[in-house]
Protein backbone atom coordinates (compact mmCIF):
# COMPACT_ATOMS: atom_id res chain seq x y z
CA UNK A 1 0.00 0.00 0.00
CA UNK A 2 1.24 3.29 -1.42
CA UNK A 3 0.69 5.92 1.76
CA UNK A 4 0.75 9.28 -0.46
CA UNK A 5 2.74 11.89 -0.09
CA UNK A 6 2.02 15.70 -0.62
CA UNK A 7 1.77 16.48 -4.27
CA UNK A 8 1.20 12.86 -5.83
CA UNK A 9 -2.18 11.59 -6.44
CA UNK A 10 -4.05 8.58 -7.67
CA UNK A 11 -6.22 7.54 -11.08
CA UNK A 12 -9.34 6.97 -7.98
CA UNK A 13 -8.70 10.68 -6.60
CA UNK A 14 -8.69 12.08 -10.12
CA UNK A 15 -12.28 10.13 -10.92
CA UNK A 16 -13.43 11.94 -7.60
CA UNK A 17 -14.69 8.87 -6.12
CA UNK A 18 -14.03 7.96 -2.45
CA UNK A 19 -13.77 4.69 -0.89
CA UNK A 20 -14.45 2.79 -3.93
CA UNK A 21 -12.33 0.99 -6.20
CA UNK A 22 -12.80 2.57 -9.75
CA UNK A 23 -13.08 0.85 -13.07
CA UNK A 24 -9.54 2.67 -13.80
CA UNK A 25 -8.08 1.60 -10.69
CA UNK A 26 -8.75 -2.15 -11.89
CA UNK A 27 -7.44 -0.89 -15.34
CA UNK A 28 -4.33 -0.15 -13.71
CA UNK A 29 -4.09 -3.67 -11.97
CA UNK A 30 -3.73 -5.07 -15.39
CA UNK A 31 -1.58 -3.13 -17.02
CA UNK A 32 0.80 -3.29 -13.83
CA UNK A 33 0.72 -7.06 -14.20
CA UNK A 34 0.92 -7.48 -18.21
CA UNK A 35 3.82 -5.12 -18.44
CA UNK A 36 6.02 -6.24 -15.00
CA UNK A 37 8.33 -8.42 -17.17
CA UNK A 38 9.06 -5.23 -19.00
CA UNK A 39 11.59 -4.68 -15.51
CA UNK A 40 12.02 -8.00 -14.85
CA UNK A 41 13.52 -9.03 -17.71
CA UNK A 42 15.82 -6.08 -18.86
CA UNK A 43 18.34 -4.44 -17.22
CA UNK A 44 17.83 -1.01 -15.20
CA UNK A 45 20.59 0.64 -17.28
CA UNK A 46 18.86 -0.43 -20.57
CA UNK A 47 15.95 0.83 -19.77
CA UNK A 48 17.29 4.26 -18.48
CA UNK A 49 18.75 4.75 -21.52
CA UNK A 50 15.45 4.25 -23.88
CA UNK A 51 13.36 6.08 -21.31
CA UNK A 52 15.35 8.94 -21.52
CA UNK A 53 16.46 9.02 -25.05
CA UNK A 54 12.98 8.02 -26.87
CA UNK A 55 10.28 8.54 -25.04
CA UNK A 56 11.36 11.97 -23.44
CA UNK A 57 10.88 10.11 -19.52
CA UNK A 58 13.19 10.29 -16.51
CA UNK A 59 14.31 7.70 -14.39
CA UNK A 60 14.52 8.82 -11.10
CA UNK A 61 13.60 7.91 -7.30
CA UNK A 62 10.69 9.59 -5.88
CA UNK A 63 11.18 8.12 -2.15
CA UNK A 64 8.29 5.53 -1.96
CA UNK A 65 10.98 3.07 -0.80
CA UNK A 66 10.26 1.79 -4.83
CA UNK A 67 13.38 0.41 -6.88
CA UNK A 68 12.93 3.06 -9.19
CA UNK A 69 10.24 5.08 -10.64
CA UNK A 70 9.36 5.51 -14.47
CA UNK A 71 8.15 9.77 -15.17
CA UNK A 72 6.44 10.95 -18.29
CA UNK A 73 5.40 14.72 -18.70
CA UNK A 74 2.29 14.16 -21.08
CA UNK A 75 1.83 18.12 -20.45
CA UNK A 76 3.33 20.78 -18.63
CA UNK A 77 2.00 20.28 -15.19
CA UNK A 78 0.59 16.56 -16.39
CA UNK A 79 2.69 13.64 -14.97
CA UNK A 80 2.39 9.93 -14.76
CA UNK A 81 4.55 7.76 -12.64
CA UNK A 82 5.47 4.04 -12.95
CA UNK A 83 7.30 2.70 -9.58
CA UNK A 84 8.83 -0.67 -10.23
CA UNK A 85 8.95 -2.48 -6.53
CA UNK A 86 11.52 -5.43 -6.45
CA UNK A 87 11.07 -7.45 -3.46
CA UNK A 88 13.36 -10.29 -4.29
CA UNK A 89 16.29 -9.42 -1.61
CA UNK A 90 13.97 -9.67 1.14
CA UNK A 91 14.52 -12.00 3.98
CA UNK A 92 11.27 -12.40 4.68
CA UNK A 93 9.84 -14.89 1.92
CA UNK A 94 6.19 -13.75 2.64
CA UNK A 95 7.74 -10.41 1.20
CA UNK A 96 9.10 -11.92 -2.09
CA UNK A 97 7.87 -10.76 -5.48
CA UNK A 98 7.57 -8.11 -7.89
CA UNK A 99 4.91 -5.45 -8.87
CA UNK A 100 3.98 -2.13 -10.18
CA UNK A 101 2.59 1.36 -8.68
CA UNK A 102 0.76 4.10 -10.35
CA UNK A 103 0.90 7.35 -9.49
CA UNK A 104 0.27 11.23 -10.83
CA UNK A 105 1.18 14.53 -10.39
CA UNK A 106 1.46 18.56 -11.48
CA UNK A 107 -0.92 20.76 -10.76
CA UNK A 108 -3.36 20.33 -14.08
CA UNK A 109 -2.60 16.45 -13.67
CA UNK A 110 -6.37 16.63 -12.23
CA UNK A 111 -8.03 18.30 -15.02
CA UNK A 112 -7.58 15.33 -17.29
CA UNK A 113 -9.57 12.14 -17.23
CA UNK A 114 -7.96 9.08 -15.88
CA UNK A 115 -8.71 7.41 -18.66
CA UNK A 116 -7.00 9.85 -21.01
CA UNK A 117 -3.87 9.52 -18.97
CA UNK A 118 -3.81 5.65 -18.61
CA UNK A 119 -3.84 5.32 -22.35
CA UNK A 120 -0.82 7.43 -22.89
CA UNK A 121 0.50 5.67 -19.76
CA UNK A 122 -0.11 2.15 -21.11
CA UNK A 123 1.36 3.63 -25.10
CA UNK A 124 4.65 4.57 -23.55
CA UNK A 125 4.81 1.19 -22.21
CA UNK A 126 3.72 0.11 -25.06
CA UNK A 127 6.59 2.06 -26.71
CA UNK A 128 9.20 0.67 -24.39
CA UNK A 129 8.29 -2.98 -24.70
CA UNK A 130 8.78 -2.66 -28.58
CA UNK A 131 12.11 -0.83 -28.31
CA UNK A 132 13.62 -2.95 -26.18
CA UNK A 133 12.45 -5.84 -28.10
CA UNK A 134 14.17 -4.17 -30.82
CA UNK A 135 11.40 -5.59 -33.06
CA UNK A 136 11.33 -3.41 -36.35
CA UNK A 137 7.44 -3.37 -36.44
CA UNK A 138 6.29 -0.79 -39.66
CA UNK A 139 2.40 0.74 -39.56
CA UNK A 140 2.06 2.35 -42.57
CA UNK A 141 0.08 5.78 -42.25
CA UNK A 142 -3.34 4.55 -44.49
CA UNK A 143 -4.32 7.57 -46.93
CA UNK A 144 -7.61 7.71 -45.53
CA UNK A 145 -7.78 8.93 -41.90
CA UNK A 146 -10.11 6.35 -39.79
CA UNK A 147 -13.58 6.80 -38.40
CA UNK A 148 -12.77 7.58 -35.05
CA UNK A 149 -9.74 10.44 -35.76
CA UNK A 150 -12.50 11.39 -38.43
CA UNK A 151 -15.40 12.20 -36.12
CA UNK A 152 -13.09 13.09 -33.29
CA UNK A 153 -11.80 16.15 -35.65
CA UNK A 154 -15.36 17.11 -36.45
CA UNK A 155 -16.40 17.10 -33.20
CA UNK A 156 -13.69 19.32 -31.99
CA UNK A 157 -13.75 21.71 -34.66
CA UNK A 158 -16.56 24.25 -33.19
CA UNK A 159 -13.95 25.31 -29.71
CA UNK A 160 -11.24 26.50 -32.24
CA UNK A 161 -13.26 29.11 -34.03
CA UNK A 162 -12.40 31.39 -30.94
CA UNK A 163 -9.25 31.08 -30.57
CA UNK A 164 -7.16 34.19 -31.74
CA UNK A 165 -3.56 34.71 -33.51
CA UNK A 166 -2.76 36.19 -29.82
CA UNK A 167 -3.48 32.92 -27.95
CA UNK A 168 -1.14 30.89 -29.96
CA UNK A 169 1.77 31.41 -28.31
CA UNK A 170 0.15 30.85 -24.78
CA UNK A 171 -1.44 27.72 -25.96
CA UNK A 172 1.99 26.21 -27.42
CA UNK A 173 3.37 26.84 -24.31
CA UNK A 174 -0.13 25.05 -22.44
CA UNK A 175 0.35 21.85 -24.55
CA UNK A 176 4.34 21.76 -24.64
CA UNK A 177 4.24 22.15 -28.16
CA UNK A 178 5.60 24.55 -31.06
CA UNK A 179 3.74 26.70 -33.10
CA UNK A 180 3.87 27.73 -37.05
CA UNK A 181 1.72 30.23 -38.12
CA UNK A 182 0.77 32.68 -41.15
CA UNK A 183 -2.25 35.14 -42.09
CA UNK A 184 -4.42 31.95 -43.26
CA UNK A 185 -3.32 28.79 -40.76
CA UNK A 186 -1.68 27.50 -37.93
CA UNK A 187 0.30 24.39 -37.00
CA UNK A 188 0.83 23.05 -33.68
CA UNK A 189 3.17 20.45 -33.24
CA UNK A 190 3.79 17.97 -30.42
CA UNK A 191 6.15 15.39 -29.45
CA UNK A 192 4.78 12.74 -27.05
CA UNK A 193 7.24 10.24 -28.16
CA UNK A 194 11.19 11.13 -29.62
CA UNK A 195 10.68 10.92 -32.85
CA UNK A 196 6.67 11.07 -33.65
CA UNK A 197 5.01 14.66 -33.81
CA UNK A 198 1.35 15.15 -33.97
CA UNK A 199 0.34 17.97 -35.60
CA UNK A 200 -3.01 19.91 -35.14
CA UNK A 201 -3.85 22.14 -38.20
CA UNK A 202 -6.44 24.92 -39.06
CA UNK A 203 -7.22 26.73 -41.53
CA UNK A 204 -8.42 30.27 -40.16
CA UNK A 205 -10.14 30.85 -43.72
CA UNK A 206 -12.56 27.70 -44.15
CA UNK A 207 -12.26 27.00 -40.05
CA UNK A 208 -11.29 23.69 -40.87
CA UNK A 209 -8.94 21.30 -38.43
CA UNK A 210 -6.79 18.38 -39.08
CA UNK A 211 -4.69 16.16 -37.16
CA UNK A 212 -1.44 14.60 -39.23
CA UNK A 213 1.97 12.90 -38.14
CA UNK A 214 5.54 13.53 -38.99
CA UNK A 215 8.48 11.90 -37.66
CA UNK A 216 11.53 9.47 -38.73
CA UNK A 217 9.05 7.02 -36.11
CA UNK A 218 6.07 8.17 -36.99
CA UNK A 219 5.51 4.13 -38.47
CA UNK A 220 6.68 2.39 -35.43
CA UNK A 221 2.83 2.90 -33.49
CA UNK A 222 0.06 1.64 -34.58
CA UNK A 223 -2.72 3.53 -36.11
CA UNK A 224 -4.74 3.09 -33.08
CA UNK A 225 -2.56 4.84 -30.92
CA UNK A 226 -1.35 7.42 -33.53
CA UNK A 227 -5.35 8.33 -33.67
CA UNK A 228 -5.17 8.64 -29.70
CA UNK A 229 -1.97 10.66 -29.58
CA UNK A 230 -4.24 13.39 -32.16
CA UNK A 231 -6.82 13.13 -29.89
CA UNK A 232 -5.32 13.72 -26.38
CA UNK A 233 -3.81 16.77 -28.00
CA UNK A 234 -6.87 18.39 -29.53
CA UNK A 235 -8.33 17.53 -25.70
CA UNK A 236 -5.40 19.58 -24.12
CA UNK A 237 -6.28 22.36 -26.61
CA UNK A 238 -10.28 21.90 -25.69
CA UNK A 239 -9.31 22.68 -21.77
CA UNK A 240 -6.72 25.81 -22.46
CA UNK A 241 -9.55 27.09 -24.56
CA UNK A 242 -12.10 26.77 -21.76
CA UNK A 243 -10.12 28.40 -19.18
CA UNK A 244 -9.23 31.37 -22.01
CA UNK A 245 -12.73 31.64 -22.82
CA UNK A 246 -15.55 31.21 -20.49
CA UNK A 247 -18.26 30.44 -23.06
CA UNK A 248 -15.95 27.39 -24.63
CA UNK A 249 -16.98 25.75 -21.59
CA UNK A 250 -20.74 25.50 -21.96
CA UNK A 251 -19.88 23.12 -24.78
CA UNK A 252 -20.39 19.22 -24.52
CA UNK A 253 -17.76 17.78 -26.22
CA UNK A 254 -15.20 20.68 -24.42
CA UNK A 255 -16.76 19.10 -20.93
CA UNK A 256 -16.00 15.59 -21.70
CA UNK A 257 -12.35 16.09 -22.07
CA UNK A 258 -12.11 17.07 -18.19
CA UNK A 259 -12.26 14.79 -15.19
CA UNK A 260 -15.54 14.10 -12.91
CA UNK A 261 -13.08 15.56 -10.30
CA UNK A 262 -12.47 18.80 -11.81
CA UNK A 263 -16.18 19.52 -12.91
CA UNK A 264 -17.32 18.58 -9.53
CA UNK A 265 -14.61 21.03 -8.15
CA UNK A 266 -15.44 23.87 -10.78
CA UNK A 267 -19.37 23.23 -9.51
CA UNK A 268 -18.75 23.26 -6.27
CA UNK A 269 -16.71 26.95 -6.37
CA UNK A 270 -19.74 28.74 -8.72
């Protein structure tokens, strides 16, 4: 049992529920036991060394008595943490074993649904499985976009009409991203994973978005996830544009990208 500790939080505080074990929490449990072999079968230094190089993580200790402790920045201010516990020196045999933690942080960590932030949790695992695998898998980017990025993009369209040239720069910064812009479009770029850059595009002129890859990796993830990895950033964008403007947030679709915990919180204070 994790006993927290000041600023780190769980995927049950961020659904807002108390005293019940959420449908993420069990989520969690799985993933924690599908990807243990990822640590128990590679060495720490190997690991470092992807972590840090390609997917943009840290490897650090963040004094939960863990072996060490996987940390992703999805977003400014948005953190997951993976602690690997390794019980296997312990004199006590009833103490033996192996197992994985899950934990979050930053202080807009609790704006975003849990269930946004165990996908890309689970992805960079994902990620990390396949590199040090060194498997040479190839998804070719189809020239039709799927269903789901499809209707995602047209139902996240509307928010972006009030966004101005001004905000740009303040919402590059929001996402951890880079920004290209001229008189007629915009480009925001972001790297979740070294190597793959989703880009969200639109066209001031016909108010049209898009969501495209680019990237000497950009093939290495399935299409699945590429969709998700447009999607979580077009999310990000939906929440800097309801805290910019107050009438963003009256939308539906801008309301589903935040957590029950926030809402509740933001109800609560009106």
């Amino acid at each position: 049992m994790i006993r927290m500790k000041g600023k780190y939080i769980t995927a049950r505080e961020i659904d807002g529920r108390q005293g019940i074990k959420t449908p993420h929490e069990h989520e969690l449990e799985a993933i924690g036991k599908a990807k243990l072999n990822i640590f128990l079968e590679n060495k720490y230094r190997r690991i470092k060394i992807i972590v840090e190089n390609n997917l943009q993580g840290v490897v650090e200790n963040i004094n939960f008595n863990e072996t060490y402790t996987l940390s992703f920045e999805f977003f400014p201010e948005v953190k997951a943490h993976i602690l690997f516990f390794n019980y296997e020196d312990e004199e006590d045999e009833a103490l033996g074993g192996s197992e994985l933690k899950f934990l979050f942080s930053g202080e807009r960590v609790q704006w975003v649904p849990s269930e946004d932030l165990i996908s890309l949790l689970d992805a960079h695992l994902d990620y990390l499985e396949m590199l040090l695998s060194e498997e040479q898998e190839n998804h070719p980017i189809p020239h039709e976009k799927t269903e789901l990025l499809k209707t995602s993009i047209q139902q996240r369209t509307e928010p972006f009409t009030y966004l101005k040239i001004d905000h740009l720069s303040d919402l590059a910064t929001f996402v951890g991203g880079r920004i290209q812009q001229n008189t007629s479009s915009w480009q925001l770029s972001k790297t979740f994973l070294s190597g793959i850059d989703v880009i969200a595009s639109y066209n001031i002129k016909t108010k049209s978005l898009d969501v495209f890859y680019e990237g000497e990796s950009k093939t290495k993830i399935n299409n699945y996830l590429r969709d998700q990895l447009g999607i979580f950033l077009l999310n990000h964008c939906l929440r800097f544009l309801a805290i910019t403007f107050p009438e963003v947030k009256k939308l539906k679709i801008v309301k589903q990208t935040f957590s029950y915990s926030y809402l509740k919180s933001q109800y609560e204070n009106s």
